[in-house]
C-alpha atoms as a PDB file:
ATOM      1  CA  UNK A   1      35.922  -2.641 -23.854  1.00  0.00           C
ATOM      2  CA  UNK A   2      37.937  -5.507 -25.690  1.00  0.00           C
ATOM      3  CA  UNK A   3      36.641  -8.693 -24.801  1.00  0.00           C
ATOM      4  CA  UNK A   4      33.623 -10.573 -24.080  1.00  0.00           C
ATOM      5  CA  UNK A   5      34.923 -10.369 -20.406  1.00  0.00           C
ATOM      6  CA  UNK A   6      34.480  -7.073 -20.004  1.00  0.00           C
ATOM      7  CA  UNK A   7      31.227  -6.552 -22.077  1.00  0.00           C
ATOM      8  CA  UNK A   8      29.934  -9.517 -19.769  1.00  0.00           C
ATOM      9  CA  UNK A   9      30.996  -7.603 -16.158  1.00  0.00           C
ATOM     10  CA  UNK A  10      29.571  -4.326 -17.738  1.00  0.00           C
ATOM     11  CA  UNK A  11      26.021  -5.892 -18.208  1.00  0.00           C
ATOM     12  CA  UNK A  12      26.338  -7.390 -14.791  1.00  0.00           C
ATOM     13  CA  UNK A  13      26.882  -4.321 -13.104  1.00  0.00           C
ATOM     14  CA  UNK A  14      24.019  -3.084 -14.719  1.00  0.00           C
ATOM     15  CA  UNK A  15      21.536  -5.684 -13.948  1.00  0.00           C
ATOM     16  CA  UNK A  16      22.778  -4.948 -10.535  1.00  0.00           C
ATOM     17  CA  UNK A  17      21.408  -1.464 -10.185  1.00  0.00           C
ATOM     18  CA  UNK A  18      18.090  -2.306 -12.371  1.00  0.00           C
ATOM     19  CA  UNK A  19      17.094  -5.028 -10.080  1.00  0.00           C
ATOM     20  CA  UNK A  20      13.755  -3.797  -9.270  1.00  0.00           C
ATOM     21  CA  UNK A  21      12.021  -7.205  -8.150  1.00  0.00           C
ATOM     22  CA  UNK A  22      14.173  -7.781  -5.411  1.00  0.00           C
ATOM     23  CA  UNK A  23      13.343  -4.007  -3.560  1.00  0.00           C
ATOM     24  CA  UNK A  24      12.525  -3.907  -0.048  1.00  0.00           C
ATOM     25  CA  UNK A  25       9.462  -2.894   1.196  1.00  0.00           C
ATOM     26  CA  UNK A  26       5.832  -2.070   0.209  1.00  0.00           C
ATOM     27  CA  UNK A  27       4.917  -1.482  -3.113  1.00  0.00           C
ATOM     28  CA  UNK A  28       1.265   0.213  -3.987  1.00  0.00           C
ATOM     29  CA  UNK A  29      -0.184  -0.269  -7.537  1.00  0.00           C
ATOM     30  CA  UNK A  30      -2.864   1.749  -8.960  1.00  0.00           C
ATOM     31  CA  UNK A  31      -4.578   0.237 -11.927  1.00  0.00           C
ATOM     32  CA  UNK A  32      -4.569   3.159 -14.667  1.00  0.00           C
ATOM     33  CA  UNK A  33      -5.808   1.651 -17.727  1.00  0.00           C
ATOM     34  CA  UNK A  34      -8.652   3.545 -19.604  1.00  0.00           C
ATOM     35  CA  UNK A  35     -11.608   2.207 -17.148  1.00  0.00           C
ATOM     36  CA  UNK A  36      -9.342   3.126 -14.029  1.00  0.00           C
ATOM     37  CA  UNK A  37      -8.956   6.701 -15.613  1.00  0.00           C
ATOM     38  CA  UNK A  38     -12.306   6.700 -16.313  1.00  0.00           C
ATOM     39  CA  UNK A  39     -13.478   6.211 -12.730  1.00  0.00           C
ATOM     40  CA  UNK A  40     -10.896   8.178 -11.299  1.00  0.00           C
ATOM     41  CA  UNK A  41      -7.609   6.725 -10.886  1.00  0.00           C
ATOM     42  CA  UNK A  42      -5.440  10.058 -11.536  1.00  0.00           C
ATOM     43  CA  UNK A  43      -6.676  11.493  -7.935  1.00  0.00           C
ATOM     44  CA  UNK A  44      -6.215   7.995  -6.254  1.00  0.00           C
ATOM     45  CA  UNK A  45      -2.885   7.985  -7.107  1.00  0.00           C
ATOM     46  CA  UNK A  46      -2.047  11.743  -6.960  1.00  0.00           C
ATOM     47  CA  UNK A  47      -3.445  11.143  -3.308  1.00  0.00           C
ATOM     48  CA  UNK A  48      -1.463   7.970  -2.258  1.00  0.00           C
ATOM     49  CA  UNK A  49       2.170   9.979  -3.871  1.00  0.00           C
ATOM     50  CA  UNK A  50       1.074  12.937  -1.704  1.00  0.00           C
ATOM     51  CA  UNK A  51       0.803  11.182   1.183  1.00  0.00           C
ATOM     52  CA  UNK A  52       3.541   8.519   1.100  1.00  0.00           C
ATOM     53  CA  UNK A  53       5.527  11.375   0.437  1.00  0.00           C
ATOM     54  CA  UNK A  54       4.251  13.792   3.653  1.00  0.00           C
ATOM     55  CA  UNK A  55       4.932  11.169   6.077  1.00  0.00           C
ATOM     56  CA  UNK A  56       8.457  10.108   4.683  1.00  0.00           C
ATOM     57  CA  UNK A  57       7.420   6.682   3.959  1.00  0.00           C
ATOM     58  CA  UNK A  58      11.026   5.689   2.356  1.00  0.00           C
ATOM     59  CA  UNK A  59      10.244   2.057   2.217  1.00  0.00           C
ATOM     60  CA  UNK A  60       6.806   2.423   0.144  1.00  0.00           C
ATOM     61  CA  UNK A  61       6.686   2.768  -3.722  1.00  0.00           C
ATOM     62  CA  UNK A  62       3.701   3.931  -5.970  1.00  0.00           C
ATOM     63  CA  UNK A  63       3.594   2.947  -9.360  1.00  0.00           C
ATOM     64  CA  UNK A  64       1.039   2.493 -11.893  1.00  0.00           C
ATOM     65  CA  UNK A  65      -0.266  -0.300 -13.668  1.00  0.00           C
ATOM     66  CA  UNK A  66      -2.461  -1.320 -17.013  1.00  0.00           C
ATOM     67  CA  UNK A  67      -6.053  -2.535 -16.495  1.00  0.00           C
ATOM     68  CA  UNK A  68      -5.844  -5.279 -13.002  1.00  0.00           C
ATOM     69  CA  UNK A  69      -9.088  -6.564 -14.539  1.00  0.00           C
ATOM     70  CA  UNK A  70     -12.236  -5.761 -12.970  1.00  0.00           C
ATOM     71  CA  UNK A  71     -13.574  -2.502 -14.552  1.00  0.00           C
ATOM     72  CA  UNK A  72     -16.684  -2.156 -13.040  1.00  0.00           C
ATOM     73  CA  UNK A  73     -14.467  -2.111  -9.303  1.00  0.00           C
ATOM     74  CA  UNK A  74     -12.002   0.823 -10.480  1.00  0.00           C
ATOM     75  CA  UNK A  75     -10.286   2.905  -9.619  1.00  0.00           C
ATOM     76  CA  UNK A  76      -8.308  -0.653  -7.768  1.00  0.00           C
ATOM     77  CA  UNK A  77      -5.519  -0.452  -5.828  1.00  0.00           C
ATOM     78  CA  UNK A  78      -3.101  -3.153  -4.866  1.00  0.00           C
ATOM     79  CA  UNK A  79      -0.551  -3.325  -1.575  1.00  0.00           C
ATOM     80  CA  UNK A  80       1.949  -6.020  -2.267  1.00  0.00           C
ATOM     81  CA  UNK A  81       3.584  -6.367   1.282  1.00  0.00           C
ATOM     82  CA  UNK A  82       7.139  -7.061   1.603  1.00  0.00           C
ATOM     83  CA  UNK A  83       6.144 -11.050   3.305  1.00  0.00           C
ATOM     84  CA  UNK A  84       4.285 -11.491   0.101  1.00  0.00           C
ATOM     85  CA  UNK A  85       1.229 -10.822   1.190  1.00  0.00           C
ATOM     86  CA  UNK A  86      -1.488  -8.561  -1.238  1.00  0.00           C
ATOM     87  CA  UNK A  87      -4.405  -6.630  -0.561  1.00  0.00           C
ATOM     88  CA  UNK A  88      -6.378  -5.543  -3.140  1.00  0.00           C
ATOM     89  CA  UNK A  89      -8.698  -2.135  -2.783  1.00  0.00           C
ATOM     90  CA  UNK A  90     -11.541  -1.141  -5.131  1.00  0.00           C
ATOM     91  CA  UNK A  91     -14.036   2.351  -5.587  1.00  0.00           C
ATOM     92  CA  UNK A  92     -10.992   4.224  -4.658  1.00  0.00           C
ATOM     93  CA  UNK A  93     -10.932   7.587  -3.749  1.00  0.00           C
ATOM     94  CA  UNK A  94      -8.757  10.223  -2.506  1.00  0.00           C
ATOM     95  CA  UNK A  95      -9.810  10.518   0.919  1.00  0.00           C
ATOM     96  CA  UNK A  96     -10.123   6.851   0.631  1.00  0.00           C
ATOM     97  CA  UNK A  97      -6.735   6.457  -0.475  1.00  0.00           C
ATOM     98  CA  UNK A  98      -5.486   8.403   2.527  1.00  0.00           C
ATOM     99  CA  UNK A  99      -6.877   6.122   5.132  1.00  0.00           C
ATOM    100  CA  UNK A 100      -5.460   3.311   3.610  1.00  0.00           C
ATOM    101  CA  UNK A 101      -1.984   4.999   3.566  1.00  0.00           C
ATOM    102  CA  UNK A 102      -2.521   5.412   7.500  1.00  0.00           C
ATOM    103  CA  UNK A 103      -4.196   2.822   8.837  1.00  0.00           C
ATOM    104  CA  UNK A 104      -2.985  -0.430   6.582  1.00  0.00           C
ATOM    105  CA  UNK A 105       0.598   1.211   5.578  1.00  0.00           C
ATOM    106  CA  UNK A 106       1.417   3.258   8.650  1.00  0.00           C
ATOM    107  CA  UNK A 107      -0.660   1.695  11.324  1.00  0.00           C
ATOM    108  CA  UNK A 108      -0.923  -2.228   9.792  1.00  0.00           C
ATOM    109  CA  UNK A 109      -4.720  -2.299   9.954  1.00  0.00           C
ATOM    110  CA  UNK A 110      -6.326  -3.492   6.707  1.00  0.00           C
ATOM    111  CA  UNK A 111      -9.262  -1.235   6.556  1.00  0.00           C
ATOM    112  CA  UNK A 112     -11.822  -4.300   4.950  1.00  0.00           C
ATOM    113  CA  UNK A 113     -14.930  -2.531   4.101  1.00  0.00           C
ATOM    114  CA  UNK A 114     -12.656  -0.912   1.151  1.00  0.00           C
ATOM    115  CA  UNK A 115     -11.390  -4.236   0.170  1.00  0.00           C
ATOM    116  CA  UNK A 116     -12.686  -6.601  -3.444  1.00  0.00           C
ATOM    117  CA  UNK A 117     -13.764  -9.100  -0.583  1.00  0.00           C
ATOM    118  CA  UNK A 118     -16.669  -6.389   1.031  1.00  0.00           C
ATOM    119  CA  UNK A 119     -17.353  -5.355  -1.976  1.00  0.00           C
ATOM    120  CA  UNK A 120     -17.369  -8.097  -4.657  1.00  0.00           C
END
């Protein structure tokens, strides 16, 4: 590397293959901040990594996340839908966990009852 040029093509190469806001499809956040630990968040998302990963789910991503804000409602989990759209789920569980990875991510059924709107 000699020139500005080529330090300037390098770095947009880079930001190229680093672009993580512009991936496709569904992206699942589990809120693991202290109070989400507290209540149970490491199962949650053990369960929902499990999962996405038994049925081959290649367009899903799990990550995790600092507090989302409402302790007293962990462990929360949010679905941010490819159109935009979010759904946020509180008093997570496991087995929890795995009926939201069928019916809302597989299947494209919101399961309510689990959502902050049932149980605000």
């Amino acid at each position: 590397m000699k020139t500005l040029a080529e330090l300037a093509k390098i770095r947009d190469e880079a930001k190229g293959k680093i672009d993580l806001r512009g991936k496709k499809g569904t992206r699942i956040v589990v809120g693991m901040a202290t109070c989400g630990i507290a209540a149970g968040a490491r199962p949650v998302l053990l369960s929902l990594v499990e999962e996405v990963k038994k049925r081959n789910l290649n367009d899903v991503e799990v990550v995790q996340t600092g507090c989302i804000g409402v302790c007293r409602l962990e462990p929360i989990v949010e679905i941010y839908e490819e159109n935009g759209e979010k759904v946020t789920y509180v008093e997570m569980t496991p087995e929890k966990a795995r009926k939201v990875i069928a019916d809302h991510i597989v299947n494209g059924k919101v399961v309510s009852e689990y959502t902050i709107g049932a149980n605000a």
